[in-house]
Protein backbone atom coordinates (compact mmCIF):
# COMPACT_ATOMS: atom_id res chain seq x y z
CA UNK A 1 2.91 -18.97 6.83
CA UNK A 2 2.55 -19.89 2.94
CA UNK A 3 5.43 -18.34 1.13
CA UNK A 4 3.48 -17.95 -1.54
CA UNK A 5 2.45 -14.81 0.27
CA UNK A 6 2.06 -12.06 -2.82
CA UNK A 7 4.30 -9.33 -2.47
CA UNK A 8 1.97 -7.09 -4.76
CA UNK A 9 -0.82 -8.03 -2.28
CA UNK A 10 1.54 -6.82 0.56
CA UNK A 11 2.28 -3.46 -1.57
CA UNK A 12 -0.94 -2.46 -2.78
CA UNK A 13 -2.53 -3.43 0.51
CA UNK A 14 -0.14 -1.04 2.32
CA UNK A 15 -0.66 2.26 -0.18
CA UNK A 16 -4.62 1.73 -0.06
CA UNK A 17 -5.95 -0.13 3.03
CA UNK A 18 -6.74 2.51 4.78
CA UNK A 19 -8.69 4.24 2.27
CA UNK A 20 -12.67 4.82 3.55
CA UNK A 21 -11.75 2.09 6.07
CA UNK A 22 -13.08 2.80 10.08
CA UNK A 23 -10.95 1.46 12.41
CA UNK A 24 -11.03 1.09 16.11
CA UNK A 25 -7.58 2.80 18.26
CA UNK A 26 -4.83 0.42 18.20
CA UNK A 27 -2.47 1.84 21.25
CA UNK A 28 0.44 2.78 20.92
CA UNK A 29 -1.33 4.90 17.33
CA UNK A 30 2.23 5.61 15.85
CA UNK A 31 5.66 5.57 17.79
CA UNK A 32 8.11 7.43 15.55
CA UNK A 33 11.40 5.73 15.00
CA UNK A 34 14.43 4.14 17.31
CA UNK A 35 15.74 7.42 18.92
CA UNK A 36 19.31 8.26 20.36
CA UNK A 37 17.99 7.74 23.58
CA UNK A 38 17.31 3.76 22.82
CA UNK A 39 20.21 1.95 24.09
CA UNK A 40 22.53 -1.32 22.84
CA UNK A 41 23.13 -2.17 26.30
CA UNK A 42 20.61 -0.28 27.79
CA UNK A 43 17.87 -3.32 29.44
CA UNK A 44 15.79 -0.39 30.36
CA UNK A 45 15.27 1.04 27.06
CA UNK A 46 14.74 -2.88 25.65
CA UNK A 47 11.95 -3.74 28.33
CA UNK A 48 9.98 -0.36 27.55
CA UNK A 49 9.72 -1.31 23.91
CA UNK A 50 9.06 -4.92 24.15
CA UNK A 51 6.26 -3.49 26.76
CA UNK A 52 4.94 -1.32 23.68
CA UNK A 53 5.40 -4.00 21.16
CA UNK A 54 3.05 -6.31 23.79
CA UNK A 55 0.83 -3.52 24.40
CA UNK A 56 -0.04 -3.15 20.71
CA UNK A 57 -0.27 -7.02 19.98
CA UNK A 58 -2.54 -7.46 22.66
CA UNK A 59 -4.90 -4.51 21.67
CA UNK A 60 -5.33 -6.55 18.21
CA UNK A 61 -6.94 -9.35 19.93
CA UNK A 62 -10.49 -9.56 18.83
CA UNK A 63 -9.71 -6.68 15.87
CA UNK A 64 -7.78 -9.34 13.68
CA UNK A 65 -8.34 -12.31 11.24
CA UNK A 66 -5.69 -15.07 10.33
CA UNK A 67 -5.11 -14.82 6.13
CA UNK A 68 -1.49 -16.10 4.84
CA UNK A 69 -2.64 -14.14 1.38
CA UNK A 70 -3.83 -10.83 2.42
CA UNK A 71 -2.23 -8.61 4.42
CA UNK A 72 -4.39 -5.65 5.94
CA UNK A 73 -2.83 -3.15 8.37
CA UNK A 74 -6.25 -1.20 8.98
CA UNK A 75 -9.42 -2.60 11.36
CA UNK A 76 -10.46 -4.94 10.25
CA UNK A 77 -7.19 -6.91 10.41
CA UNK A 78 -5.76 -9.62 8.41
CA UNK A 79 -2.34 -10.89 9.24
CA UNK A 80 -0.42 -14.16 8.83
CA UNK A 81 1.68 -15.23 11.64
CA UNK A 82 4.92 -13.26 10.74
CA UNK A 83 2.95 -10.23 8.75
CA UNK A 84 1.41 -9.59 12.84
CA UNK A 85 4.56 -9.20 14.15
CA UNK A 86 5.87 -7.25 11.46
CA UNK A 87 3.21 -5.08 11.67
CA UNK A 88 3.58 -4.74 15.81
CA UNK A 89 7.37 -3.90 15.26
CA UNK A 90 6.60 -1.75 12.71
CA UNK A 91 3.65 0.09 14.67
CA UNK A 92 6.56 0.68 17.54
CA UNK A 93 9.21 2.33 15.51
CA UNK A 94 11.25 -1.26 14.50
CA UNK A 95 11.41 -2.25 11.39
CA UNK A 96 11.76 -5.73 10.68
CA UNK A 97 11.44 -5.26 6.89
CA UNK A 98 9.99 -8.48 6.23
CA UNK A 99 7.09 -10.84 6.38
CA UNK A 100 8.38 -13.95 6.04
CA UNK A 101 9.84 -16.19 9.02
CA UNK A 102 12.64 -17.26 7.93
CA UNK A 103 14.38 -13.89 7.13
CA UNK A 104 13.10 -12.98 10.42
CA UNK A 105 14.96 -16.06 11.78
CA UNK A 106 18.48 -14.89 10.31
CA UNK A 107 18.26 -10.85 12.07
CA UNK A 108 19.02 -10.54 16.32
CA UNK A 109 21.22 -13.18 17.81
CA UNK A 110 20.30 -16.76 18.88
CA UNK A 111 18.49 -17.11 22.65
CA UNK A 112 18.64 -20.42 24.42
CA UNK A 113 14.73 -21.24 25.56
CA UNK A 114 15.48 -21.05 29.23
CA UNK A 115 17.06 -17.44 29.06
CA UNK A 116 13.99 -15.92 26.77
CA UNK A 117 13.02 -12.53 27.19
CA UNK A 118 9.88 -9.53 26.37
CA UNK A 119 10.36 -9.04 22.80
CA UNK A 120 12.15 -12.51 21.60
CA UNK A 121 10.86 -14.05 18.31
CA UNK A 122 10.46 -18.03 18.85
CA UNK A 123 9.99 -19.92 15.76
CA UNK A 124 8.26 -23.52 15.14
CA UNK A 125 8.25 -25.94 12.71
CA UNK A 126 5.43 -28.63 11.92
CA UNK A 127 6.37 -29.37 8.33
CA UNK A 128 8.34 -32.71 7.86
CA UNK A 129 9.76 -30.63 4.41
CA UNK A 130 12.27 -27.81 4.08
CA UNK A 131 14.52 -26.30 6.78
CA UNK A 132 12.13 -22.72 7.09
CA UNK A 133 10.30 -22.17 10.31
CA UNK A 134 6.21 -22.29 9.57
CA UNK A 135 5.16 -20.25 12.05
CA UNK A 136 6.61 -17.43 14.52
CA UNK A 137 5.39 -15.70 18.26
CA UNK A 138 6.74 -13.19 20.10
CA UNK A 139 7.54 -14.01 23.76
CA UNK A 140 5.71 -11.75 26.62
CA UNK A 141 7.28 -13.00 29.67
CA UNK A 142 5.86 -15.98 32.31
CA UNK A 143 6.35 -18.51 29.40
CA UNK A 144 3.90 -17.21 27.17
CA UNK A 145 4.03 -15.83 23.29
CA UNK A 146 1.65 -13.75 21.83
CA UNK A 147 0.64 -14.69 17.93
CA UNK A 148 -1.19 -15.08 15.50
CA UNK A 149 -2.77 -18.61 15.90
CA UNK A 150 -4.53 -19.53 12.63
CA UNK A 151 -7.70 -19.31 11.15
CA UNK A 152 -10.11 -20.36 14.16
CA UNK A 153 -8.03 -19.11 16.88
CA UNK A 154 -6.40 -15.75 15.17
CA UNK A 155 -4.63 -14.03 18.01
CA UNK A 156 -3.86 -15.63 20.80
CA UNK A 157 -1.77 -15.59 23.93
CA UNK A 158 -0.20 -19.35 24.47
CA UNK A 159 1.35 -20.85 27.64
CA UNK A 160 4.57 -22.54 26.30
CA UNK A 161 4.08 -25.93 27.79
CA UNK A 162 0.06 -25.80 27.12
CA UNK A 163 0.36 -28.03 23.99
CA UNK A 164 3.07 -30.56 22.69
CA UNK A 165 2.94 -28.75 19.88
CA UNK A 166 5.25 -25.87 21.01
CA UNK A 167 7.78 -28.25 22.52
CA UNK A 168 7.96 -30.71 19.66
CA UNK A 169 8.00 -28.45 16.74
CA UNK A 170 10.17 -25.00 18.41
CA UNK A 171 12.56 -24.12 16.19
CA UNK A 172 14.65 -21.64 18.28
CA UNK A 173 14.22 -17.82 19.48
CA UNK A 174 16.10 -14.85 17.80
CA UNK A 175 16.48 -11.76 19.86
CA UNK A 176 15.97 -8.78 17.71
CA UNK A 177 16.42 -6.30 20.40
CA UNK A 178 18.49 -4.45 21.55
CA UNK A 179 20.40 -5.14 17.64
CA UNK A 180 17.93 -3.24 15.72
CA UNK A 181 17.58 0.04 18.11
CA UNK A 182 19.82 2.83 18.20
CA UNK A 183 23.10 3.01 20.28
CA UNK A 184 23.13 5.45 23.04
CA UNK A 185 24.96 7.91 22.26
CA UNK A 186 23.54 7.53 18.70
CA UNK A 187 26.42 6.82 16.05
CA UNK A 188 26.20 8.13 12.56
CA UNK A 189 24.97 5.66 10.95
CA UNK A 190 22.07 5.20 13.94
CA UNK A 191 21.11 8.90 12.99
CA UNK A 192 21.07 8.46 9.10
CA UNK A 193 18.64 5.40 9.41
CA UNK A 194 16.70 6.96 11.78
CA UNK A 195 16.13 10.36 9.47
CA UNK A 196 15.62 7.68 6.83
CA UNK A 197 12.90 5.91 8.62
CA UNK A 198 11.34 9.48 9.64
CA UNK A 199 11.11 10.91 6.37
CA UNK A 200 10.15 7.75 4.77
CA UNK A 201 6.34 8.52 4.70
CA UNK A 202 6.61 12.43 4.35
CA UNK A 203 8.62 12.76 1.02
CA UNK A 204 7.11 12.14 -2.37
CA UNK A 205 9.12 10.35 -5.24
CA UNK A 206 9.32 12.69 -8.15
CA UNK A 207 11.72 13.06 -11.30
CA UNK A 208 13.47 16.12 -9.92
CA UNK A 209 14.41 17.29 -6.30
CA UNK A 210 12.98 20.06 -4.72
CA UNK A 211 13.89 19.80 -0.97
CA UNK A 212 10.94 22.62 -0.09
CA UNK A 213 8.15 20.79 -1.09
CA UNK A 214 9.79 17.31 0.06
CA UNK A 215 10.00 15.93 -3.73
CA UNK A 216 13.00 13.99 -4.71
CA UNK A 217 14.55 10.98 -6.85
CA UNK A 218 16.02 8.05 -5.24
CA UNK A 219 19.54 9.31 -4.99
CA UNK A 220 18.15 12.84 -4.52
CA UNK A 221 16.18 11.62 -1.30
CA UNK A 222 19.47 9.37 -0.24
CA UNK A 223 21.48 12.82 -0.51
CA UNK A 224 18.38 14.84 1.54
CA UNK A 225 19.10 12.17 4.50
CA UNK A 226 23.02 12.44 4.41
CA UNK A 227 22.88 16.01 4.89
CA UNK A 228 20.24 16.00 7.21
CA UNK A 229 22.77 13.67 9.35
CA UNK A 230 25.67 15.99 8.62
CA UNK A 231 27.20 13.71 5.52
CA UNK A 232 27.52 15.72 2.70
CA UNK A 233 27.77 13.10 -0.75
CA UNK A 234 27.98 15.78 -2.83
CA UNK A 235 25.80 14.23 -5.89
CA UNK A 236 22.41 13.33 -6.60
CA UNK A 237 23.22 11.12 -9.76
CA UNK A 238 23.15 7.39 -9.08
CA UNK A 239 26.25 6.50 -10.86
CA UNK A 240 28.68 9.18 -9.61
CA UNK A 241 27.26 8.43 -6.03
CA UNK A 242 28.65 5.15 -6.77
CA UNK A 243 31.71 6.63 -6.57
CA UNK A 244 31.47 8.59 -3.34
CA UNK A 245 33.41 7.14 -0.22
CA UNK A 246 34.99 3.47 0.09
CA UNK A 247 34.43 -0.21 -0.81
CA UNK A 248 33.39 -2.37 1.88
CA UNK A 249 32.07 -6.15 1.63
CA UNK A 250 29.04 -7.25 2.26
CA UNK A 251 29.97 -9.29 5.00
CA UNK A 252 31.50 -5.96 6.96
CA UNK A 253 28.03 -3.25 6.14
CA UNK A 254 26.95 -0.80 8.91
CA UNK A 255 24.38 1.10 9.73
CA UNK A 256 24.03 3.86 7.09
CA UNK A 257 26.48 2.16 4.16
CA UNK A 258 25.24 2.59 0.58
CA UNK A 259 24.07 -0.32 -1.25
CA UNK A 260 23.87 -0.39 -4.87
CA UNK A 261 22.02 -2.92 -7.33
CA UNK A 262 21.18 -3.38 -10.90
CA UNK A 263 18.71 -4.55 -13.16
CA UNK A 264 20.85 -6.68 -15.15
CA UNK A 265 22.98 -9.75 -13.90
CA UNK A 266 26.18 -8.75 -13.62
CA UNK A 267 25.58 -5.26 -15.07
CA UNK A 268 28.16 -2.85 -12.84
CA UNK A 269 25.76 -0.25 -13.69
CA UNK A 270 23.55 0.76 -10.76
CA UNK A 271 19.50 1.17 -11.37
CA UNK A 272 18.91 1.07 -7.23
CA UNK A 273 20.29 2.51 -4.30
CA UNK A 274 19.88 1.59 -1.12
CA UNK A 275 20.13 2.81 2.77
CA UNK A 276 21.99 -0.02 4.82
CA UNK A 277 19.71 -0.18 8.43
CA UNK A 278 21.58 -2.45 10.08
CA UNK A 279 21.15 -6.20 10.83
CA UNK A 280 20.27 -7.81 6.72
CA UNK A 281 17.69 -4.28 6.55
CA UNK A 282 17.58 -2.20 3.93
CA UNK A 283 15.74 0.80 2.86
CA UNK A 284 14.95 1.65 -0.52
CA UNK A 285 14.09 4.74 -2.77
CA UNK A 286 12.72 4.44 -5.97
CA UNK A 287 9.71 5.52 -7.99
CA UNK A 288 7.35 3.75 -6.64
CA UNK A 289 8.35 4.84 -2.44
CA UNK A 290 9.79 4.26 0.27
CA UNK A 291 10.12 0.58 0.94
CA UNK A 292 11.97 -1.53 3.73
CA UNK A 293 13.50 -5.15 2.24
CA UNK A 294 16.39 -7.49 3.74
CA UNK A 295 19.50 -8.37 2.30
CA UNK A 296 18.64 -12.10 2.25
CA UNK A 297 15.85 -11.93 -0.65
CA UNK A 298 17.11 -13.49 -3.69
CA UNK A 299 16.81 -10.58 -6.19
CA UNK A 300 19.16 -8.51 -3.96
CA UNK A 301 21.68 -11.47 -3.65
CA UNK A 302 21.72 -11.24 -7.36
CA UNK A 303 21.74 -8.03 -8.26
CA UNK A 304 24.11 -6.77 -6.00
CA UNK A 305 27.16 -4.41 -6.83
CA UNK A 306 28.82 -2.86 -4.80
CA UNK A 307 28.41 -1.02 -0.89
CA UNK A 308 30.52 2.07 0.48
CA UNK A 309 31.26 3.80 3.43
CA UNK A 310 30.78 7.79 3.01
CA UNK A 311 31.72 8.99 6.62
């Protein structure tokens, strides 16, 4: 995938694509997000949604065109390799938060080839430059990966040992779930990312919070999920929410931590807030929506503050 990928394309393509578009059922439509019945340790709950994640990848076959500058979630298609597997996560309720492979090789835990499962992410890498993976599939079981090919073959389903090109240029396989579903029984933090993730698309960012008609500001919405989950912060002003509960490092966040950047460099005033998901995810309120980033991109490494814990 070019990394030169535009993030405005990504953005504006999301809030208008499906605007007087047509497009043929894509199954599963819409699976809301991880619930408290998905598992950790649960290889039931795991093989159902890598079934539904290679359900939905194979019902784009045919419906989708290989582009690594557009990004089009609505018939008819265009995906890069890693924006098609975002998108199939997405579709089923797990969010990766990113389009770009090499994030997506830094979330899960590392899986030896011969123990790969439904649902692993294998990465490959044909560039003789640079450490980051060039292109990523999603294993389906029998040694085959489903992806997005390129531009003559868009999406495909690949044997593994079909072409030298998967054995000389595989980079490794991440396992992404169980990590990024919720325990069972649901912890806190599990239930205020997944009212996070549920609301994300109903609520409209405003200037003022009114909870009745679903309108808030950034903090505002981060206090609507808290309480929702049975947190109460107390606040819905950025800097005094700053305040609420304790420090923890970086290194230690969980699931449903507070994140807090700024606009400046080193600035220990805090323009953005942000919803720790688990596993380098965040979510983000501001003005502009409801987005879903990782911890990894270079603007949040350097405008970073401060996280706390607030139950």
């Amino acid at each position: 995938m070019n990394k030169r990928f535009l993030t405005t394309t990504l953005a504006l393509t999301i809030g208008f694509s499906t605007v007087g578009m047509v497009q043929p059922t894509v199954q599963p439509i819409e699976v809301e997000a991880a619930t408290t019945t998905n598992a950790l340790n649960n290889s039931q709950a795991v093989n159902a949604k890598a079934d539904q994640l290679i359900q939905t990848g194979k019902s784009l076959i045919g419906k989708a065109t290989y582009s690594n500058s557009v990004y089009k979630a609505t018939y008819p298609y265009k995906f890069s390799c890693a924006s098609f597997i975002m998108y199939i996560f997405e579709k089923n309720g797990v969010d990766l938060a990113t389009y770009n492979e090499d994030y997506m090789l830094q979330q899960g835990t590392s899986v030896n080839r011969n123990q790969l499962q439904k649902g692993d992410l294998l990465f490959f890498k044909s560039k003789k430059t640079g450490t980051d993976p060039d292109h990523v599939g999603m294993y389906i079981g029998n040694n085959k990966m489903i992806h997005m090919a390129d531009s003559k073959q868009n999406i495909v389903i690949s044997d593994l040992n079909s072409k030298p090109y998967y054995k000389d240029n595989y980079v490794g396989a991440r396992r992404v779930l169980p990590t990024l579903l919720s325990a069972n029984p649901a912890t806190k933090g599990d239930k205020i990312v997944e009212n996070a993730f549920n609301y994300k698309n109903k609520v409209t960012m405003s200037s003022t919070n009114n909870e009745a008609s679903l309108r808030f500001t950034a903090p505002g919405y981060v206090d609507f999920v808290y309480r929702k989950s049975g947190v109460k912060l107390g606040t819905t002003n950025l800097k005094e929410l700053m305040n609420v509960g304790t420090t923890v490092s970086r290194t230690n966040l969980k699931k449903g931590d507070l994140v807090f950047f700024n606009s400046v460099k080193g600035s220990k005033t805090p323009s953005l807030v942000a919803i720790y998901a688990g596993d380098q995810r965040i979510i983000i309120p501001s003005s502009s929506g409801i987005t879903t980033r990782v911890l990894m991109v270079d603007y949040y490494k350097e405008h970073y503050i401060t996280a706390k814990r607030v139950f």
